[in-house]
Protein backbone atom coordinates (compact mmCIF):
# COMPACT_ATOMS: atom_id res chain seq x y z
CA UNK A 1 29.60 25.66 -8.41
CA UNK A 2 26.78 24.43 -5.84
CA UNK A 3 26.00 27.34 -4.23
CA UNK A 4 25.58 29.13 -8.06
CA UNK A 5 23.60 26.43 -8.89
CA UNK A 6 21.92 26.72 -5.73
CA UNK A 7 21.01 30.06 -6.37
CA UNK A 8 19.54 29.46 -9.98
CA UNK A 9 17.09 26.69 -8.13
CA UNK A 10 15.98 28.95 -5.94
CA UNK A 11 15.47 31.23 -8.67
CA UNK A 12 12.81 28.54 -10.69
CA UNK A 13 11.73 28.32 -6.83
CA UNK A 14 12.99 24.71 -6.23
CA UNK A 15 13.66 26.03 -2.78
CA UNK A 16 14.12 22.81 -1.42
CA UNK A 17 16.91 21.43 -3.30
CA UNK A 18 18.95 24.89 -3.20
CA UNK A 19 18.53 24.22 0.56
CA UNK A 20 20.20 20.93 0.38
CA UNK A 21 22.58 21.06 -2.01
CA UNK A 22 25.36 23.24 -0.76
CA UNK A 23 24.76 21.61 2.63
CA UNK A 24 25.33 18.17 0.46
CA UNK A 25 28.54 19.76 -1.64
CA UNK A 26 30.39 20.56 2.12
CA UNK A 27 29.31 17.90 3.52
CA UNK A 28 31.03 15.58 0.42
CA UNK A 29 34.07 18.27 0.56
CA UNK A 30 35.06 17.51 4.19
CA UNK A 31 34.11 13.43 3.63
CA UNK A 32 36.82 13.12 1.09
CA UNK A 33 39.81 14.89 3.28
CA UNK A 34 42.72 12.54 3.62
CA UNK A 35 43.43 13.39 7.43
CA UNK A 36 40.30 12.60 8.61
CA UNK A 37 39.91 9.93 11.39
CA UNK A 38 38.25 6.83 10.73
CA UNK A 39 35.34 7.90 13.56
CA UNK A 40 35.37 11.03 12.12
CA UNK A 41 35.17 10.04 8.48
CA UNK A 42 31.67 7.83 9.42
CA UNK A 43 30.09 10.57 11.19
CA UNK A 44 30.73 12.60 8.25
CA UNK A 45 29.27 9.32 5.99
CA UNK A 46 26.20 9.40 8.21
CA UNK A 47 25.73 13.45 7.40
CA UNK A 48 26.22 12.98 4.04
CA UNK A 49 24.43 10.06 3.32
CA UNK A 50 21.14 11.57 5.46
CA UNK A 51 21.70 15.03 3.18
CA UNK A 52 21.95 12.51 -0.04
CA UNK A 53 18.41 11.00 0.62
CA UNK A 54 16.93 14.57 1.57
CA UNK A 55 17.98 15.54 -2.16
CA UNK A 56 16.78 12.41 -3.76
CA UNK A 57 13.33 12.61 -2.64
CA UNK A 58 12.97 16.12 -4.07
CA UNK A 59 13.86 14.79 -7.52
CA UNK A 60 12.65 10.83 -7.50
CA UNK A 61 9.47 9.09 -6.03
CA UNK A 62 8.53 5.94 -5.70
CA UNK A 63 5.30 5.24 -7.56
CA UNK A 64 2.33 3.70 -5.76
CA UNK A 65 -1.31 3.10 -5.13
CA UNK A 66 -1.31 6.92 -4.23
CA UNK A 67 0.35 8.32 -7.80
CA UNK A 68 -2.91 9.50 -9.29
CA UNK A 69 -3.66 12.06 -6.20
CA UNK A 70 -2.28 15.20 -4.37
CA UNK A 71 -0.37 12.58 -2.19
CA UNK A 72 1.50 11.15 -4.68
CA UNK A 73 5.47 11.39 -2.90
CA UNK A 74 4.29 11.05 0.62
CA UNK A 75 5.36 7.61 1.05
CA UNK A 76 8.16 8.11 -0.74
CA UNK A 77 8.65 11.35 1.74
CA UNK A 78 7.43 10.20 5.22
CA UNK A 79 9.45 6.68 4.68
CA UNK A 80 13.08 8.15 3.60
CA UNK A 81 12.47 10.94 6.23
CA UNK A 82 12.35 8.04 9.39
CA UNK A 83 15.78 7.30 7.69
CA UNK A 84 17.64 10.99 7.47
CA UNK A 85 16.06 11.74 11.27
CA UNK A 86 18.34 8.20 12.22
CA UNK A 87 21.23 9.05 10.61
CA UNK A 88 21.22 12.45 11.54
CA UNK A 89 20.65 11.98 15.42
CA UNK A 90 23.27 9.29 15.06
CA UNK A 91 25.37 11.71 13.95
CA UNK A 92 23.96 14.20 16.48
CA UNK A 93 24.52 12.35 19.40
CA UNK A 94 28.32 11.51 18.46
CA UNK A 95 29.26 15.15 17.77
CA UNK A 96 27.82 17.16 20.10
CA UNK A 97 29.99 15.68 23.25
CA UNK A 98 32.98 16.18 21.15
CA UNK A 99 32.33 20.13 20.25
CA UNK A 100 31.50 20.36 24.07
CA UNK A 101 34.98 19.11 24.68
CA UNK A 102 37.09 21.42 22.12
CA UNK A 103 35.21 24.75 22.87
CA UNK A 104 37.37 24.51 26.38
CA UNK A 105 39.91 26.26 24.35
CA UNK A 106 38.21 28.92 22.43
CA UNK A 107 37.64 32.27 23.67
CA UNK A 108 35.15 32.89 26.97
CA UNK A 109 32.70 34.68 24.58
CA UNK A 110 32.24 32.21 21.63
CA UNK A 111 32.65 29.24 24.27
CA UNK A 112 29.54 30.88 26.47
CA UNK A 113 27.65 31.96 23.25
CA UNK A 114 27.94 28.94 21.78
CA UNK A 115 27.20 26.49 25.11
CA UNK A 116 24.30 28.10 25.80
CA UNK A 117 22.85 27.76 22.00
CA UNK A 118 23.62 24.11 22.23
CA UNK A 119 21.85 23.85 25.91
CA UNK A 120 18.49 26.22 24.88
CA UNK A 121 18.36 23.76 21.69
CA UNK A 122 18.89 21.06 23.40
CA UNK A 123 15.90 21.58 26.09
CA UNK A 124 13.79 23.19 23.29
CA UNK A 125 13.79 19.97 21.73
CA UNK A 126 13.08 18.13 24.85
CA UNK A 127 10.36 20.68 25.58
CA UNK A 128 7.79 18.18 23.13
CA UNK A 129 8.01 15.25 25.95
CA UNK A 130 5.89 17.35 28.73
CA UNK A 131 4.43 19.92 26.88
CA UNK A 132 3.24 18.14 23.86
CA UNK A 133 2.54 15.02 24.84
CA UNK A 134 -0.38 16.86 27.36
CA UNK A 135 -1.36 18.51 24.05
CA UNK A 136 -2.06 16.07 22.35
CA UNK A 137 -3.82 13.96 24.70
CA UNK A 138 -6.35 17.25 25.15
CA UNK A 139 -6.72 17.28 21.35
CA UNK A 140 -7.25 13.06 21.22
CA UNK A 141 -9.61 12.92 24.26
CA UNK A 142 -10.99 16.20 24.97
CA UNK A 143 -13.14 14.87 27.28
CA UNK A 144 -11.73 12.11 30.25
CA UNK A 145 -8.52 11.05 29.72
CA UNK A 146 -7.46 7.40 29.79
CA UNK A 147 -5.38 5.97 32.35
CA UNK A 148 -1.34 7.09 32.45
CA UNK A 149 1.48 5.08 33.58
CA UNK A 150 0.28 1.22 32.32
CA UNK A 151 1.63 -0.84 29.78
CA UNK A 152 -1.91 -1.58 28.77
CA UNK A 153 -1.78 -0.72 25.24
CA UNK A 154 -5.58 -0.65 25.06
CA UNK A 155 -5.99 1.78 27.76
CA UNK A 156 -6.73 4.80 25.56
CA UNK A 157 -10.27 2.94 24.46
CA UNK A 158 -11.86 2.88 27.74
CA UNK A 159 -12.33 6.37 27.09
CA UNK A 160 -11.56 6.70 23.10
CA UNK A 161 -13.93 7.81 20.23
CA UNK A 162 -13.38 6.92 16.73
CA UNK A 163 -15.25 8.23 13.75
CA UNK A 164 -15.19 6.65 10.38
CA UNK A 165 -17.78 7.49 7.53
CA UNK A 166 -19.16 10.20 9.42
CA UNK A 167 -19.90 7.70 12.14
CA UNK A 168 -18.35 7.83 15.90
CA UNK A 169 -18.07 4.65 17.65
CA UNK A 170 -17.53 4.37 21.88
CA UNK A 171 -14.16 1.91 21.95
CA UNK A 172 -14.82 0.93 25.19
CA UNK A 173 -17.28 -2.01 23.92
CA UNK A 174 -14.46 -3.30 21.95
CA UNK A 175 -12.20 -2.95 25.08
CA UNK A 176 -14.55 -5.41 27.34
CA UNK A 177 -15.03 -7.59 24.29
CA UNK A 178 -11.49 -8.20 23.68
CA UNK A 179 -10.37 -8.44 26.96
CA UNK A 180 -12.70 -11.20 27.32
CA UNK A 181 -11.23 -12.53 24.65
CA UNK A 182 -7.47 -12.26 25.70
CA UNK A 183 -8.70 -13.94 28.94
CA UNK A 184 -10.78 -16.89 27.61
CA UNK A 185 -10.52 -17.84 24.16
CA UNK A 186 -7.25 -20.82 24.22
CA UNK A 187 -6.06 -21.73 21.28
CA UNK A 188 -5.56 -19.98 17.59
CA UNK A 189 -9.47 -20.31 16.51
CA UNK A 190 -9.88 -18.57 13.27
CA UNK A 191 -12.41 -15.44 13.62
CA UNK A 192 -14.17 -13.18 11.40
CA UNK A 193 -14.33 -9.35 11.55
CA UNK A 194 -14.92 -6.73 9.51
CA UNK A 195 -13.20 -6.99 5.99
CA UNK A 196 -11.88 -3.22 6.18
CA UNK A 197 -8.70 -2.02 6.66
CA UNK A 198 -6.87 -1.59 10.29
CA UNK A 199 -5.28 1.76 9.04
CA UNK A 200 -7.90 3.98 9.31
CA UNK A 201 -11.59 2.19 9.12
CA UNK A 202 -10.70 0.25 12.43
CA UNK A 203 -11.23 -3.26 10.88
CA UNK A 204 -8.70 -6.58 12.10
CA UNK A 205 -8.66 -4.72 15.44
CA UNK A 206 -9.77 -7.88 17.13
CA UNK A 207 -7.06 -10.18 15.14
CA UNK A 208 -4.48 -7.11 16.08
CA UNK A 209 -4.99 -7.03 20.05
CA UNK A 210 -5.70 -10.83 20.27
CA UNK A 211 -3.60 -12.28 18.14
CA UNK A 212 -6.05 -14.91 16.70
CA UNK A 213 -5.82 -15.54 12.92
CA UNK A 214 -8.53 -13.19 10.78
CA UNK A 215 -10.29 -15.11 8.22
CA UNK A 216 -9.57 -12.13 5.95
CA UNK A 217 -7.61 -9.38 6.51
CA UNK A 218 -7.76 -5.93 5.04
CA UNK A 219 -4.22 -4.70 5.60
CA UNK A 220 -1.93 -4.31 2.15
CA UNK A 221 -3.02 -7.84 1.83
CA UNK A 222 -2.71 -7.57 -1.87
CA UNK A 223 1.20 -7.02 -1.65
CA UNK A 224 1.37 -10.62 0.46
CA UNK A 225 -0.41 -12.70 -1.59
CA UNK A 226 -1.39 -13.63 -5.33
CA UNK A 227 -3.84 -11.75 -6.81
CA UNK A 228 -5.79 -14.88 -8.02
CA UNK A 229 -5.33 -16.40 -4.04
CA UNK A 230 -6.84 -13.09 -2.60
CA UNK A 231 -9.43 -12.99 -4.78
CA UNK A 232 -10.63 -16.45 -4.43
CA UNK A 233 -10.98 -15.73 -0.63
CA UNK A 234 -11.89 -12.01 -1.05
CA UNK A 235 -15.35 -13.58 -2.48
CA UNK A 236 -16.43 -16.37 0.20
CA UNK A 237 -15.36 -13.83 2.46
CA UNK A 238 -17.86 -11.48 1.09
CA UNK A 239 -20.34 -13.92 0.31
CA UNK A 240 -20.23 -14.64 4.47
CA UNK A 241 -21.01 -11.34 5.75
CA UNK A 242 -23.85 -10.31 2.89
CA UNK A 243 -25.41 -13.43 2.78
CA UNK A 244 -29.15 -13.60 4.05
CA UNK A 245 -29.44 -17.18 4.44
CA UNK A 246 -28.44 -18.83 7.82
CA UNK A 247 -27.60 -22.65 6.07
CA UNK A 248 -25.33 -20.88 3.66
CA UNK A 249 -23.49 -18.67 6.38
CA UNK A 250 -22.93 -22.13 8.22
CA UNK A 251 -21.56 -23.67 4.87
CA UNK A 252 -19.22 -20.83 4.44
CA UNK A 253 -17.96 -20.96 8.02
CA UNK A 254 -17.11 -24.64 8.00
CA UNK A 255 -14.90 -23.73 4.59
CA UNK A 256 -13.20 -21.15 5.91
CA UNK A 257 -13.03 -22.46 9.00
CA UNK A 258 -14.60 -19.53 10.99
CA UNK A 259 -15.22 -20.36 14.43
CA UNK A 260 -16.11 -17.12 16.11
CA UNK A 261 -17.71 -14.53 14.69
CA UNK A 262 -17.38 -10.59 16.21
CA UNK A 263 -19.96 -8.45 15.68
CA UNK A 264 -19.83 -5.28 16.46
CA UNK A 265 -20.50 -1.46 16.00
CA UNK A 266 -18.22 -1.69 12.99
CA UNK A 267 -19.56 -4.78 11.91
CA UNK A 268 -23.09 -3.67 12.43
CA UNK A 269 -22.23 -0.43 10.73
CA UNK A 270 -20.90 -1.90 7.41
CA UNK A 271 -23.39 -5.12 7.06
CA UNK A 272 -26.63 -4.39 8.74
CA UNK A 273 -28.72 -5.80 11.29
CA UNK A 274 -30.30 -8.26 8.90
CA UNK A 275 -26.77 -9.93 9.07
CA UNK A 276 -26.37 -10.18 12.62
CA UNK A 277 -30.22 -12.10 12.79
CA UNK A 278 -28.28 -14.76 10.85
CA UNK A 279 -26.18 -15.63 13.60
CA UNK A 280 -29.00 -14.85 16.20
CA UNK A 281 -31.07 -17.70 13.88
CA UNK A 282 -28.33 -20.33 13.86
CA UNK A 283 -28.08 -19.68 17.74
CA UNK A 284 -31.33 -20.30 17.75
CA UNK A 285 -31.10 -23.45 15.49
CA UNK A 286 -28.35 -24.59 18.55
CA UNK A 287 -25.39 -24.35 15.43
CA UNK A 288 -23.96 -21.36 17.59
CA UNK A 289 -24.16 -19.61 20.83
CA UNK A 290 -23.22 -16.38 22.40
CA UNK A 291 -20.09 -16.10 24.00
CA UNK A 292 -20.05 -12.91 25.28
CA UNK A 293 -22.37 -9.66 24.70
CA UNK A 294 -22.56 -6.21 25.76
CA UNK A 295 -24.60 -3.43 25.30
CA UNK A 296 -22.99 -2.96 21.26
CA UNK A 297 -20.82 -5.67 20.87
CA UNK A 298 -21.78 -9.87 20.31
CA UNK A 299 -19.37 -12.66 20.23
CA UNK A 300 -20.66 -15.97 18.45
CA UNK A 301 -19.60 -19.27 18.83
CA UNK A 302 -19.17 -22.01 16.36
CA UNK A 303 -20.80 -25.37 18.34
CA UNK A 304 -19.31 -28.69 17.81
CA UNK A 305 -16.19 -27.97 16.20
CA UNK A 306 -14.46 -29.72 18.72
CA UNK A 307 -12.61 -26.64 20.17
């Protein structure tokens, strides 16, 4: 009955689910034999609980910030899918050793035919590790590459590029600006960056390599928090970076408790350079000073707050 079914899907071209449901049908058929071993039996649970979610993503979705556009199962898709490629490899891994072991008794040719399937998969699939892994490096940073073999997991922006809004920005100012920051700032002082997200637009990266608390955050911080909370914050935080006058910026620092302020490409990028001469005033006016600068990239200081 699946595989007719199967075939009448295909037919109204839901290819996907004819793929997957007479996979799903076995797999339930052998699951529900009475001689099966108990290790056996949750292998079996693994395959057909992995073939289960690849069905129910063809037919349900959850709905999200993303239902109005092209994109409107990927979620829904990309998430489930981290979950069939564990079960399945689970399953994978278990198996395969045991099949090894039984086709000692078939017949030379199906053994050897058979072996050597298993053996070019298995290196095809391990071809990605050397071969892939070069590739994409060449596509990332087509130009010098950054250092291999370190477990410095900011080593890719002494050479790395990153474009936003039609803009590229050198990383490696952010690398010397937070590694000065790893190295000297003690304690958990509150800093402000740019209020954009980390996914894409590059914003919170100095909260996510330091560790220091943001003042404002722009990472699915409306699924943490109350609306009305957010909001509330979501405006002084606003009111800080667009605000022209340097007694109100220090106002709205000693609310929120800011005391450093990055300000970088991104930073310079999204708010201007009349917001940076804010800072530069209240330097100026001996209310901050400059903790570190390079060539693209200014750290402020908060004075006399006691830290």
């Amino acid at each position: 009955m699946a595989f007719v079914t199967a075939i009448a899907l295909a037919f109204f071209r839901f290819d996907s689910i004819a793929i997957v449901l007479p996979a799903l049908a076995v797999s339930l058929l052998l699951l529900l034999r009475r001689e099966t071993s108990a290790a056996q039996a949750f292998v079996e649970l693994l395959i057909f609980t992995g073939l289960l979610l690849l069905l129910g993503v063809q037919i349900f979705f959850l709905r999200d910030f993303l239902g109005g556009g092209d994109y409107y199962r990927m979620n829904t898709y990309f998430k489930f899918f981290i979950q069939v490629w564990t079960l399945f490899g689970i399953a994978t891994a278990v198996t395969l050793p045991v099949l090894w072991e039984r086709s000692a008794g078939w017949q030379w040719g199906w053994r050897s035919a058979w072996r050597v399937t298993v053996a070019v998969m298995v290196f095809s699939s391990l071809v990605f590790f050397v071969l892939g892994t070069r590739a994409r490096l060449n596509n990332r940073f087509p130009g010098a590459q950054p250092p291999r073999n370190t477990l410095d997991g900011m080593a890719y922006m002494t050479v790395g590029q990153f474009s936003w809004e039609n803009v590229t920005y050198d990383l490696r100012y952010d690398y010397d600006a937070i590694k000065w920051m790893q190295e000297n700032i003690h304690g958990t002082p509150i800093i402000a960056e740019a209020k954009i997200g980390y996914y894409r637009e590059w914003g919170m990266r100095v909260a996510a390599y330091t560790g220091l608390p943001s003042v404002l955050g722009g990472l699915h911080q409306s699924e943490q928090h109350f609306p009305q909370e957010l909001g509330q914050r979501d405006g002084l935080v606003n009111q800080f970076w667009f605000a022209t006058d340097p007694g109100r910026t220090l106002d709205l620092m000693n609310e929120l408790g800011i005391e450093y302020v990055y300000f970088g490409q991104i930073e310079r990028a999204l708010y201007g350079e009349q917001s940076q001469a804010r800072f530069d005033a209240l330097v100026q006016a001996g209310e901050m000073e400059v903790a570190y600068r390079n060539e693209r990239t200014v750290i402020y200081r908060r004075v006399n707050t006691g830290n």
